[in-house]
N, C-alpha and C. Protein backbone atom coordinates (compact mmCIF):
# COMPACT_ATOMS: atom_id res chain seq x y z
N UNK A 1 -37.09 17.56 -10.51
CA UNK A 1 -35.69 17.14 -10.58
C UNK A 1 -35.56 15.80 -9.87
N UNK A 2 -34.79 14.59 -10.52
CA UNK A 2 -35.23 13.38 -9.92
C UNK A 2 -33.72 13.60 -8.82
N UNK A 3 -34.49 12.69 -7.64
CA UNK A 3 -33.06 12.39 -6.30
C UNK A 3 -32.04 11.90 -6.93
N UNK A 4 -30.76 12.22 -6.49
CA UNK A 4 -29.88 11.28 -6.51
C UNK A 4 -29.60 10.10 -7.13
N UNK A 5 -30.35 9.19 -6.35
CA UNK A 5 -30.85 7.64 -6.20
C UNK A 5 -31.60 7.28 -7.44
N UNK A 6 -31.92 8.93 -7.66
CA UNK A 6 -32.84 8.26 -9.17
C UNK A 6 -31.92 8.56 -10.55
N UNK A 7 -31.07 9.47 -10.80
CA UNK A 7 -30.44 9.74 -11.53
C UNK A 7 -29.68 8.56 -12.44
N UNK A 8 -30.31 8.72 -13.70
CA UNK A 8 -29.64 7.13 -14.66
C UNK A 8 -28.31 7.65 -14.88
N UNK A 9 -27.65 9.11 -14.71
CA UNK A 9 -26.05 9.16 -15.25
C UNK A 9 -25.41 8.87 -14.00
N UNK A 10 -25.66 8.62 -12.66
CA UNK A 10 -24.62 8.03 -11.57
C UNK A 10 -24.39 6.64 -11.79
N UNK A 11 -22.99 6.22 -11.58
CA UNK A 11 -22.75 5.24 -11.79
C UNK A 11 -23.43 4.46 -10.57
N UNK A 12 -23.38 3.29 -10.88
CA UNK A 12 -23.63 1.55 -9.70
C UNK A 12 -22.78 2.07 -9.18
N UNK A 13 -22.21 2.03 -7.68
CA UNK A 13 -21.30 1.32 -7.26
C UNK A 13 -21.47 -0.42 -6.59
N UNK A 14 -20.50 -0.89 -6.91
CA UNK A 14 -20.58 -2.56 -6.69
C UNK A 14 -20.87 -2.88 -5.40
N UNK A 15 -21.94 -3.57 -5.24
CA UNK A 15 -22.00 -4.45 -3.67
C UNK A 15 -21.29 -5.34 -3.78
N UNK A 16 -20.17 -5.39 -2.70
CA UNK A 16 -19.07 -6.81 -2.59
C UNK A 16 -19.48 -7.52 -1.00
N UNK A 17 -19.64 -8.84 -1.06
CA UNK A 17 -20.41 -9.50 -0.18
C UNK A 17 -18.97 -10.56 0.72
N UNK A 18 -19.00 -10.36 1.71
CA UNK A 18 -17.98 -11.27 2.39
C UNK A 18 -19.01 -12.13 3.32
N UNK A 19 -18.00 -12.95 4.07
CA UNK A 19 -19.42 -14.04 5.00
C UNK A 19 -20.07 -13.19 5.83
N UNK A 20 -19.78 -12.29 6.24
CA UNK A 20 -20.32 -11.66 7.53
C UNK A 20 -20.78 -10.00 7.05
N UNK A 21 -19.95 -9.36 5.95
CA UNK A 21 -19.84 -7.89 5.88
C UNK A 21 -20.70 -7.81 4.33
N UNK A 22 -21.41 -6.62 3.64
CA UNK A 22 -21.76 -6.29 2.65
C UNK A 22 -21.12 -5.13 2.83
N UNK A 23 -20.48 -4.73 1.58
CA UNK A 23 -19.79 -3.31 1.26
C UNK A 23 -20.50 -2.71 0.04
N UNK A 24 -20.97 -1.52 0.19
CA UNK A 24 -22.19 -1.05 -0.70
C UNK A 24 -21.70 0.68 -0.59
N UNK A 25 -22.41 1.21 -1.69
CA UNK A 25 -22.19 2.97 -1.67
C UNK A 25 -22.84 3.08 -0.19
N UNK A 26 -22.37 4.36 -0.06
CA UNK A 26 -23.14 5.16 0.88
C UNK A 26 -24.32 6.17 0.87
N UNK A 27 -24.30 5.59 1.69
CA UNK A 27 -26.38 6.05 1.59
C UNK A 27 -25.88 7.93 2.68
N UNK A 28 -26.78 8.77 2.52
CA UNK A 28 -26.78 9.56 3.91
C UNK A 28 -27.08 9.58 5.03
N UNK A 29 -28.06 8.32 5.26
CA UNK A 29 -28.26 8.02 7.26
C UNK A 29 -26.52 6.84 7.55
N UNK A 30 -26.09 6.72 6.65
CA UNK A 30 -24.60 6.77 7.25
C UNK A 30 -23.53 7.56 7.78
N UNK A 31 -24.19 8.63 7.42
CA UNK A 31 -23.62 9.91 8.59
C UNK A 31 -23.34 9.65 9.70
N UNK A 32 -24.96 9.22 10.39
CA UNK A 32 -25.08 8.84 11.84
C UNK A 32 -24.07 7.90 12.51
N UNK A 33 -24.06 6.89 11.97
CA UNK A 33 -23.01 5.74 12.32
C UNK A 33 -21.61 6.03 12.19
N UNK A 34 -20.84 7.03 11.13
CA UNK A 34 -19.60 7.32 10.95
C UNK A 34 -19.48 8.34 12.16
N UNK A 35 -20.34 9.47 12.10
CA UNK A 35 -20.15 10.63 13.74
C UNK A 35 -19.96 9.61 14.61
N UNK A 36 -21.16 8.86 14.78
CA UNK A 36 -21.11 8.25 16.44
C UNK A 36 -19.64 7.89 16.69
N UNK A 37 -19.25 6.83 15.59
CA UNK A 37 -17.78 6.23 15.28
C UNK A 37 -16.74 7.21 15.85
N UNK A 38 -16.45 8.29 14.98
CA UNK A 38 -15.40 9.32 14.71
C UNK A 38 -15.31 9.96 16.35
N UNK A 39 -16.26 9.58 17.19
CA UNK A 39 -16.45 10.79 18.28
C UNK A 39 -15.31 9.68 19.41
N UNK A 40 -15.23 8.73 18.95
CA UNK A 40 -14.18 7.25 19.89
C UNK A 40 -13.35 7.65 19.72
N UNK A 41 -12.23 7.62 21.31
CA UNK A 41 -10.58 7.88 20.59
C UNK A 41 -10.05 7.16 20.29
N UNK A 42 -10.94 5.75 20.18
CA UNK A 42 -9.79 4.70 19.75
C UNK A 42 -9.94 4.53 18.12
N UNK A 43 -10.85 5.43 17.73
CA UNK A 43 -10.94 5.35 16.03
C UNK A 43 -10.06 6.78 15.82
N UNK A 44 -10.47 7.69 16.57
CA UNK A 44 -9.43 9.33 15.72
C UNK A 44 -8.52 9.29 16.19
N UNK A 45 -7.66 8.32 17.05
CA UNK A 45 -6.39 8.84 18.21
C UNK A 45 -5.37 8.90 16.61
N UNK A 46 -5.26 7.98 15.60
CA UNK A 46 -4.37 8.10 14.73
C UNK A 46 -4.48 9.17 13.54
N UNK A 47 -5.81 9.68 13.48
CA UNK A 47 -5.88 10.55 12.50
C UNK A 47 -5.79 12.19 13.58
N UNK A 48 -6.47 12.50 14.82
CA UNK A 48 -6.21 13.80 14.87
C UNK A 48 -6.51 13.34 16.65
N UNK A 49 -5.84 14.66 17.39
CA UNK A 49 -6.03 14.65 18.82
C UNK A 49 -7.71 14.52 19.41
N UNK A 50 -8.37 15.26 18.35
CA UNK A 50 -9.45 15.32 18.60
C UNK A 50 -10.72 15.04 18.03
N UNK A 51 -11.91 14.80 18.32
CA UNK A 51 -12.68 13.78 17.30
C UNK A 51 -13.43 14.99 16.13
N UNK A 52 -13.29 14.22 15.01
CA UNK A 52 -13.72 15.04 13.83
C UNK A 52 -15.26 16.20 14.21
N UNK A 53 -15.25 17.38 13.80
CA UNK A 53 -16.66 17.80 13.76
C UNK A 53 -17.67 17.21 12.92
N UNK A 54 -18.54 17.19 13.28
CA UNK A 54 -20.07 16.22 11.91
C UNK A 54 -19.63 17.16 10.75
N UNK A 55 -19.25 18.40 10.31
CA UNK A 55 -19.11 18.61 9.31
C UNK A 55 -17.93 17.97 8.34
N UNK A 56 -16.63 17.62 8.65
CA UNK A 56 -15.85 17.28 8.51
C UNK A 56 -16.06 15.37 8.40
N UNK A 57 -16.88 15.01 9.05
CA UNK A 57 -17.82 13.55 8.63
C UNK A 57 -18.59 13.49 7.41
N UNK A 58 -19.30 14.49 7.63
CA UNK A 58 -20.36 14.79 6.25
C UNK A 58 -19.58 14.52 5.00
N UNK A 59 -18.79 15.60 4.68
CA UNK A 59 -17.14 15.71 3.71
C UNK A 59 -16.92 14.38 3.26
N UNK A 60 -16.53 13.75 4.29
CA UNK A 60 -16.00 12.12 4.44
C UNK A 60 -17.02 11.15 3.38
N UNK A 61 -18.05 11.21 4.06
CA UNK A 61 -19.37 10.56 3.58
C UNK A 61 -19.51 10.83 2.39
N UNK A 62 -20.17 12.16 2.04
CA UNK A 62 -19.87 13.10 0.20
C UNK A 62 -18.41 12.75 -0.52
N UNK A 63 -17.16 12.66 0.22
CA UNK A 63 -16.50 12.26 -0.69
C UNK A 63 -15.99 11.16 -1.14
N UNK A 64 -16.89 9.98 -0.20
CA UNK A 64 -16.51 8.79 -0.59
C UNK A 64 -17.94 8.56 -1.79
N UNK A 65 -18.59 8.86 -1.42
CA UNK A 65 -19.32 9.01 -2.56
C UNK A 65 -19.53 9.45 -4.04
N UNK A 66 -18.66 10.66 -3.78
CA UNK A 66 -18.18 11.39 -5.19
C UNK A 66 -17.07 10.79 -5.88
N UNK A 67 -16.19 9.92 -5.26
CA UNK A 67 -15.08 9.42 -5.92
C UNK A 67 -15.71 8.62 -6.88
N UNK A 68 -16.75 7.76 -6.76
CA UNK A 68 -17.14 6.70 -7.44
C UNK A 68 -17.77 7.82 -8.93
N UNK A 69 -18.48 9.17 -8.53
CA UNK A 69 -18.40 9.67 -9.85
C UNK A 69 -17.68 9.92 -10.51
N UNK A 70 -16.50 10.41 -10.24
CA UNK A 70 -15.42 11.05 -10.71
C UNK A 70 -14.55 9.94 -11.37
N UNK A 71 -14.46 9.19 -10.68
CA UNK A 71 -13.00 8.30 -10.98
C UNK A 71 -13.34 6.97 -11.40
N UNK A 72 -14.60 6.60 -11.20
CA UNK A 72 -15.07 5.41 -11.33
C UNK A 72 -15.09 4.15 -10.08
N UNK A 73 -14.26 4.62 -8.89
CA UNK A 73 -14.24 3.71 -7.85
C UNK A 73 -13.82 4.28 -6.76
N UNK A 74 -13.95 4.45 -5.17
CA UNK A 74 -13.88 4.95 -4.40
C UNK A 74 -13.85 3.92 -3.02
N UNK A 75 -14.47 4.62 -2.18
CA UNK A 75 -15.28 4.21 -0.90
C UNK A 75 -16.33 3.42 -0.83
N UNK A 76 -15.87 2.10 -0.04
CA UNK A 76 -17.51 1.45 0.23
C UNK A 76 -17.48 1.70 1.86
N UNK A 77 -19.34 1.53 2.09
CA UNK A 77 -19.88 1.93 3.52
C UNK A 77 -19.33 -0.12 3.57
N UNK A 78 -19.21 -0.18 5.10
CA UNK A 78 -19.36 -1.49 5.26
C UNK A 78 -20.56 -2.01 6.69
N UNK A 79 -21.14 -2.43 6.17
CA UNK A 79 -22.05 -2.89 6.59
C UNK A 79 -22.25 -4.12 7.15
N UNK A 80 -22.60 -4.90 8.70
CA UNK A 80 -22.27 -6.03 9.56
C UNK A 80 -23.99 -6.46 8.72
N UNK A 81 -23.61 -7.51 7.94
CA UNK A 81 -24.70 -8.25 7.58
C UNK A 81 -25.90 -8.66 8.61
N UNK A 82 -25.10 -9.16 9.34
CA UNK A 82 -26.26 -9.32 10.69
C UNK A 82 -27.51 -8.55 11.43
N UNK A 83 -26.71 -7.27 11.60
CA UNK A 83 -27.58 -6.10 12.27
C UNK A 83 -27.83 -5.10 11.25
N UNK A 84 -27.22 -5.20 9.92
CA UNK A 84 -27.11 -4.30 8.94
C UNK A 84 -26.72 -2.89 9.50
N UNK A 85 -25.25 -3.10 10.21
CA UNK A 85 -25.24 -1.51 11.19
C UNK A 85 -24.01 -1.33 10.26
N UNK A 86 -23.79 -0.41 10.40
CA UNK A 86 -22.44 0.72 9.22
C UNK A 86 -21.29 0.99 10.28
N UNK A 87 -20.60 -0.36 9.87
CA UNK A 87 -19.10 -0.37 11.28
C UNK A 87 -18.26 -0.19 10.57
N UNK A 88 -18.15 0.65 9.51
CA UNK A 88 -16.59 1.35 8.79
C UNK A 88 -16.98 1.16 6.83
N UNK A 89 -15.12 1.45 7.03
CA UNK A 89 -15.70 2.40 5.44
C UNK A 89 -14.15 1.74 4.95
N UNK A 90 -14.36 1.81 3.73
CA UNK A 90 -13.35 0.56 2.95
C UNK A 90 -13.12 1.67 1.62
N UNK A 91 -11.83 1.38 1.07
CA UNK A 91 -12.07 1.71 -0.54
C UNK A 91 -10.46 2.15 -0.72
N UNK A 92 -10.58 2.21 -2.35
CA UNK A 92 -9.94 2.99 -2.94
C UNK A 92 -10.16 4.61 -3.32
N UNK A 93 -9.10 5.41 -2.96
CA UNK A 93 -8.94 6.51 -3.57
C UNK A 93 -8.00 7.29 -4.16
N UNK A 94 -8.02 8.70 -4.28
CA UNK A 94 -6.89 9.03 -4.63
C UNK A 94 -7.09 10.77 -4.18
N UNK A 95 -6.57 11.31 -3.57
CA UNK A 95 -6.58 12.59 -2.76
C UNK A 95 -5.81 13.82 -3.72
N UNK A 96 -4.96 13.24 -3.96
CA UNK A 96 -3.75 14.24 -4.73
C UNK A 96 -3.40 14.99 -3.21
N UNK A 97 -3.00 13.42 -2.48
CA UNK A 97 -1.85 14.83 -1.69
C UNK A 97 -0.77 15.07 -1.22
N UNK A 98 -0.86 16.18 -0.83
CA UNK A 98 0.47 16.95 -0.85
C UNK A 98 1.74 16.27 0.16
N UNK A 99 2.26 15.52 -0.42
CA UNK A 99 3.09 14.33 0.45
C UNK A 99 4.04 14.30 -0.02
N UNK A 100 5.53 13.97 0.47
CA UNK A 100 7.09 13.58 -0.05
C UNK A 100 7.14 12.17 0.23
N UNK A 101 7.54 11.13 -0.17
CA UNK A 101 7.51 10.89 -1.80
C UNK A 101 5.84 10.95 -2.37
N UNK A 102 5.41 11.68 -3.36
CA UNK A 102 4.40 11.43 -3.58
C UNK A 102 4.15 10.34 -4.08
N UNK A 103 2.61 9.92 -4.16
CA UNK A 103 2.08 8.60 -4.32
C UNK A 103 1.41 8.51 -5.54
N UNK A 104 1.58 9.47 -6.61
CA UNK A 104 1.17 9.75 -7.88
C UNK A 104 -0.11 9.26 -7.96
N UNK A 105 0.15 8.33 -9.18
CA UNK A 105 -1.59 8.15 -9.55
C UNK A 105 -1.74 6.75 -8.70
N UNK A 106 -1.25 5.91 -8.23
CA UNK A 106 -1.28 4.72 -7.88
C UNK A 106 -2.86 4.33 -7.00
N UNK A 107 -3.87 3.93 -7.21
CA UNK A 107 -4.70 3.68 -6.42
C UNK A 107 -4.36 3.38 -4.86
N UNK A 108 -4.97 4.66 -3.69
CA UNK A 108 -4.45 4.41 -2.34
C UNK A 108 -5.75 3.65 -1.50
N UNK A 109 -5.44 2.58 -1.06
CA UNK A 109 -6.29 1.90 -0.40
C UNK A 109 -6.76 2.20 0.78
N UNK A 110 -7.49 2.22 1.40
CA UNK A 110 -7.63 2.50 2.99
C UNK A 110 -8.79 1.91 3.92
N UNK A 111 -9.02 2.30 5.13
CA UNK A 111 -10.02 1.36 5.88
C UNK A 111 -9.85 2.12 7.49
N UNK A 112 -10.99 2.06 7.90
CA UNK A 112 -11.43 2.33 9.36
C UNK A 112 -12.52 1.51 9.71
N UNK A 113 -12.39 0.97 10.52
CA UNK A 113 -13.60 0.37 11.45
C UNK A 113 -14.28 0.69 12.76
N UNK A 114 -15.09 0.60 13.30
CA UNK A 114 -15.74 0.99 14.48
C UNK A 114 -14.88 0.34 15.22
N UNK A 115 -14.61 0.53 16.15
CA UNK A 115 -13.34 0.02 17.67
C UNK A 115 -13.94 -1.08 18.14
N UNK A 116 -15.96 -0.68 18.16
CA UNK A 116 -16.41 -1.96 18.98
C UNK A 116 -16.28 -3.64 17.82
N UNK A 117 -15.79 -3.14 16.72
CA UNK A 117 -15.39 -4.67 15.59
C UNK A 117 -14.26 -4.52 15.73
N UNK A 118 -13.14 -4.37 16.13
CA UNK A 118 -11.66 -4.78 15.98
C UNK A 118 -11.32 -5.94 16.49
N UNK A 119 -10.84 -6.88 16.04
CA UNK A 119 -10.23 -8.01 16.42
C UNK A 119 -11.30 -9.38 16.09
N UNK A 120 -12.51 -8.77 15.06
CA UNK A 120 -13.12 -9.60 15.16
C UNK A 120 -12.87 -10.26 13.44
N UNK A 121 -11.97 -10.21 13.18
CA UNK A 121 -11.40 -10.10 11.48
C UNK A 121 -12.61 -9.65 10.15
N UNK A 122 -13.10 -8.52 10.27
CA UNK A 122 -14.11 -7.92 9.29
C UNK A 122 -12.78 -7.53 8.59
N UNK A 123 -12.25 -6.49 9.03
CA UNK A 123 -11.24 -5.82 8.27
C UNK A 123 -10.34 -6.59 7.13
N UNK A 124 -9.85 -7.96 7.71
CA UNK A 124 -9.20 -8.79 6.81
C UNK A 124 -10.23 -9.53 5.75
N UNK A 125 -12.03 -9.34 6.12
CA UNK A 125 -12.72 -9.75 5.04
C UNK A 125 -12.90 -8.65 4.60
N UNK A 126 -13.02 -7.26 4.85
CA UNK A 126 -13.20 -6.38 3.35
C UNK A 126 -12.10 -6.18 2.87
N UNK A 127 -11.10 -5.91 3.43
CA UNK A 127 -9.57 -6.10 2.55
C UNK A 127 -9.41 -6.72 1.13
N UNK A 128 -9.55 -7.98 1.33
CA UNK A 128 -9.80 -8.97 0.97
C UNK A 128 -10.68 -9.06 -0.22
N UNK A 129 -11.79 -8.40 0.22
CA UNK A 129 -12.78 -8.67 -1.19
C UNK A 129 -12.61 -7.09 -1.54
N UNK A 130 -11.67 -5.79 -1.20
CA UNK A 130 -11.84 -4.53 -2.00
C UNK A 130 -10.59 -4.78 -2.81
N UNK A 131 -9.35 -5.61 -2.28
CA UNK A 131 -8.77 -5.77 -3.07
C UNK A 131 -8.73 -6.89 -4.69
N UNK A 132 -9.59 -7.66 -4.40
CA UNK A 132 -10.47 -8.61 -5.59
C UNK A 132 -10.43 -8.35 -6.51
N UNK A 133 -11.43 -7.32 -5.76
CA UNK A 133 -12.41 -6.20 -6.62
C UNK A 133 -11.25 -5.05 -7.51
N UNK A 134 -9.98 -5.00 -6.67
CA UNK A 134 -9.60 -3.59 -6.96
C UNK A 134 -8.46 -4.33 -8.52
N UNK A 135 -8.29 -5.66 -8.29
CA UNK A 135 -7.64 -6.20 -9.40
C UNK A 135 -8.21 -6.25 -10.60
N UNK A 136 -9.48 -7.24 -10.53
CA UNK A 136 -10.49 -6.85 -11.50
C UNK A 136 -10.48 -5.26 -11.93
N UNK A 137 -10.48 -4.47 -11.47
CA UNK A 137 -10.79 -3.14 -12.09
C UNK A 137 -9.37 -2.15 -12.86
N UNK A 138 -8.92 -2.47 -11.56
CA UNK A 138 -7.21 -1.38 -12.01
C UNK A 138 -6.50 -2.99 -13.16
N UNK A 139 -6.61 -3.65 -12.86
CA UNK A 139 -5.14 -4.64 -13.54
C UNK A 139 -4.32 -4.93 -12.29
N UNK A 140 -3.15 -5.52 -12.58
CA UNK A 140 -2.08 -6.12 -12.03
C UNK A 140 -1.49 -4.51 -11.44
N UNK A 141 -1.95 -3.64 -10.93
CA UNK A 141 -1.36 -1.79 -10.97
C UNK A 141 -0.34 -2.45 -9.24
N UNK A 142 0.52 -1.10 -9.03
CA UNK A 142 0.44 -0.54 -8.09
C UNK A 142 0.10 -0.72 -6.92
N UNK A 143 -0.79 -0.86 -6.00
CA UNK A 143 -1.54 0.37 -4.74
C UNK A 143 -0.60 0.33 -3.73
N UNK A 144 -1.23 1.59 -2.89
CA UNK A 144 -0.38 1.91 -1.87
C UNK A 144 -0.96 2.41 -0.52
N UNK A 145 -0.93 3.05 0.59
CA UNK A 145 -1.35 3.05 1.55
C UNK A 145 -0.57 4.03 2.33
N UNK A 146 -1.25 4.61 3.33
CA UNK A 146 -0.31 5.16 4.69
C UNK A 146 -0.90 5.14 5.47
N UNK A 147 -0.09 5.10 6.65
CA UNK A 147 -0.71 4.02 8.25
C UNK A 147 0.34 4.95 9.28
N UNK A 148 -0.32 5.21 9.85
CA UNK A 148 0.54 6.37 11.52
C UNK A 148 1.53 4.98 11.58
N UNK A 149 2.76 5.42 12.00
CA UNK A 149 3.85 4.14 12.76
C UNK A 149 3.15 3.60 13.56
N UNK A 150 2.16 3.93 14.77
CA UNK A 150 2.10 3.52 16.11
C UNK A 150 0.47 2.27 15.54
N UNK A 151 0.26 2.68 14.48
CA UNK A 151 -1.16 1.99 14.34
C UNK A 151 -0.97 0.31 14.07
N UNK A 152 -0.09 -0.39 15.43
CA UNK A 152 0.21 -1.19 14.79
C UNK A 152 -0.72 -2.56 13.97
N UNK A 153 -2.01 -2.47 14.26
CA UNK A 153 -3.18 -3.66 14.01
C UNK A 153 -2.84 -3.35 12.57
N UNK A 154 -2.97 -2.31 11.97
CA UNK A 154 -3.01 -1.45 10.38
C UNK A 154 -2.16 -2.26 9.84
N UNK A 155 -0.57 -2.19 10.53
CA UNK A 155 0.30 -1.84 9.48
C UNK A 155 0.52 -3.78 9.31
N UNK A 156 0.01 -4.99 10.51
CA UNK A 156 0.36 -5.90 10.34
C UNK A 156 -1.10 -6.18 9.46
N UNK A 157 -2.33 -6.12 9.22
CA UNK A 157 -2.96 -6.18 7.86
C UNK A 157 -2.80 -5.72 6.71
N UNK A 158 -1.70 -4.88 6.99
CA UNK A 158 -1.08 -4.03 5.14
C UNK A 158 -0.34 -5.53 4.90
N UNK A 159 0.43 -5.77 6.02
CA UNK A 159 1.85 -6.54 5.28
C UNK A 159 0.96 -8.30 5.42
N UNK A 160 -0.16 -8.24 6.12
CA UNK A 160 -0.90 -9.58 5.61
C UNK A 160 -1.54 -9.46 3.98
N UNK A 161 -1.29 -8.88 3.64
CA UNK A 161 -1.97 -8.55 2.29
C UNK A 161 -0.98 -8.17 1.16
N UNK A 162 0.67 -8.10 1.84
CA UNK A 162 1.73 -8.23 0.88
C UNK A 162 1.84 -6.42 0.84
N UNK A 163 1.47 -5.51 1.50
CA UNK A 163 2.37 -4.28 1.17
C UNK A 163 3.35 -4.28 2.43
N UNK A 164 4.30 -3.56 1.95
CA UNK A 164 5.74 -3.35 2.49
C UNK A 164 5.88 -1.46 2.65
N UNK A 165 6.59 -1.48 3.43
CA UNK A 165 7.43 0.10 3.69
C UNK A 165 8.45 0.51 2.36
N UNK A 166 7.94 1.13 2.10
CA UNK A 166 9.23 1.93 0.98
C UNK A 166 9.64 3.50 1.58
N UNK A 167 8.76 3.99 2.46
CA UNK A 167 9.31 5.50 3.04
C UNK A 167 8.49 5.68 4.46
N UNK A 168 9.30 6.60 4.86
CA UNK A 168 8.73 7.51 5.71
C UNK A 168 8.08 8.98 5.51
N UNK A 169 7.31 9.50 6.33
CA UNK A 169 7.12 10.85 6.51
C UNK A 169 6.33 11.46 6.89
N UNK A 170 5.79 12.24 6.56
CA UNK A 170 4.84 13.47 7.58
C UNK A 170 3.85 13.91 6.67
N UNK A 171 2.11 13.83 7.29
CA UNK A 171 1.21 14.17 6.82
C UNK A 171 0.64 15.00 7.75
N UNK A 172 -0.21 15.93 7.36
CA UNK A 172 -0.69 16.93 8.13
C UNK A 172 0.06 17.30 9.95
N UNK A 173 1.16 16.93 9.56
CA UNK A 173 2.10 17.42 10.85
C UNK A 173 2.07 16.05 11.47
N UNK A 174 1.57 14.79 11.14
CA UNK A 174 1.81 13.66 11.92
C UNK A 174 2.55 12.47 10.90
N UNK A 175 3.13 11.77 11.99
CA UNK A 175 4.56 10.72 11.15
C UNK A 175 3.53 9.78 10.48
N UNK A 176 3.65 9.30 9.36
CA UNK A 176 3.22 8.20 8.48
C UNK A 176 4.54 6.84 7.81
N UNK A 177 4.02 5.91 7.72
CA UNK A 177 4.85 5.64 7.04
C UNK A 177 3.78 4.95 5.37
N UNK A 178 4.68 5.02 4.82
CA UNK A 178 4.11 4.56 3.34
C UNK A 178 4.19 3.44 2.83
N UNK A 179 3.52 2.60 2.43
CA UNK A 179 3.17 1.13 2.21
C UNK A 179 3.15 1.22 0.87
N UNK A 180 3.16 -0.33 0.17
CA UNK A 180 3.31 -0.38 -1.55
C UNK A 180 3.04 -1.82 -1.68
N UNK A 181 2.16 -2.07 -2.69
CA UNK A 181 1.63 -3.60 -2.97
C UNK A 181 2.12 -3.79 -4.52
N UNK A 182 3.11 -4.72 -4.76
CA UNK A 182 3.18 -4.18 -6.30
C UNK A 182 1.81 -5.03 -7.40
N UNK A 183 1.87 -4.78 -8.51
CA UNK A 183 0.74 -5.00 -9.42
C UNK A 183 0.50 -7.06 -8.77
N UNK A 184 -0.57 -7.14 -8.44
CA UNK A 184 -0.63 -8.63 -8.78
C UNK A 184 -1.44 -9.27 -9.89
N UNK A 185 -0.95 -10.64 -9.92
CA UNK A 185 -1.08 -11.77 -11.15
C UNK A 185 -0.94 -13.39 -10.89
């Protein structure tokens, strides 16, 4: 039975190259680098009180991976060209979830980085080249986003990139608010 890696019916996913970052599928020794990550409170303080279990990473990893089968585009690993180390995870997806106002089919964008790269503008270069990328693929569509209120670095790179607030509300028992980029051209 051939690996994975060898299989001719998985799709490519695209390597997108910025000056400093390569964004590529995910491999599985990216596990390692997303746990180490996830175990910081300055990366989970906005998603949960407490840092993810490796199983609940694993998930993460497999399902940024599986999106690209399913749907045709997902999650990229992002990768510091330099050291070739795996300091966050970029992409489009789509969850189907259970949210007021829902976010239908609209491609939802998202992004985490390792704490020890913040402020060093990676984030505004994969942004940048997933959204490129995400025009080329979807069209002039949609996308949308949700960002904790308090996350404020997040919500001023949503609105550097032209999404805006259209709602409020509550995801897994914590406040969100909801972002919207309309189709560009």
């Amino acid at each position: 039975m051939p690996s994975p890696s060898e299989s001719p019916d998985l799709p490519a996913v695209p390597v997108l190259e910025t000056d400093r970052l390569r964004l590529r599928g995910f491999r599985a020794d990216d596990f390692t680098g997303w746990f180490a990550m996830s175990r910081l409170p300055a990366y989970h303080r906005y998603f949960s009180p407490e840092p993810m279990p490796a199983e609940e990473v694993w998930k993460l990893v497999l399902r940024s991976a599986g999106h690209w089968v399913i749907l045709g585009y997902g999650f990229w690993a992002v990768e510091e060209k330099a050291s070739g180390r795996f300091v966050g995870a970029i992409g489009f997806l789509n969850l189907k979830r259970a949210i007021e106002p829902p976010l239908g089919e609209a491609p939802e964008i998202g992004w985490v980085l390792d704490p020890a790269v913040h402020g060093l503008g990676y984030a505004t270069e994969a942004v940048a080249a997933v959204l490129a990328w995400g025009e080329s693929y979807f069209g002039p569509v949609r996308t949308v986003c949700i960002i904790h209120p308090e996350n404020e670095p997040s919500l001023r790179l949503a609105a550097k990139f032209g999404y805006h607030e259209y709602a409020r509300s509550t995801y897994h028992n914590e406040p969100i608010v909801l972002l919207e980029r309309p189709g560009q051209r």
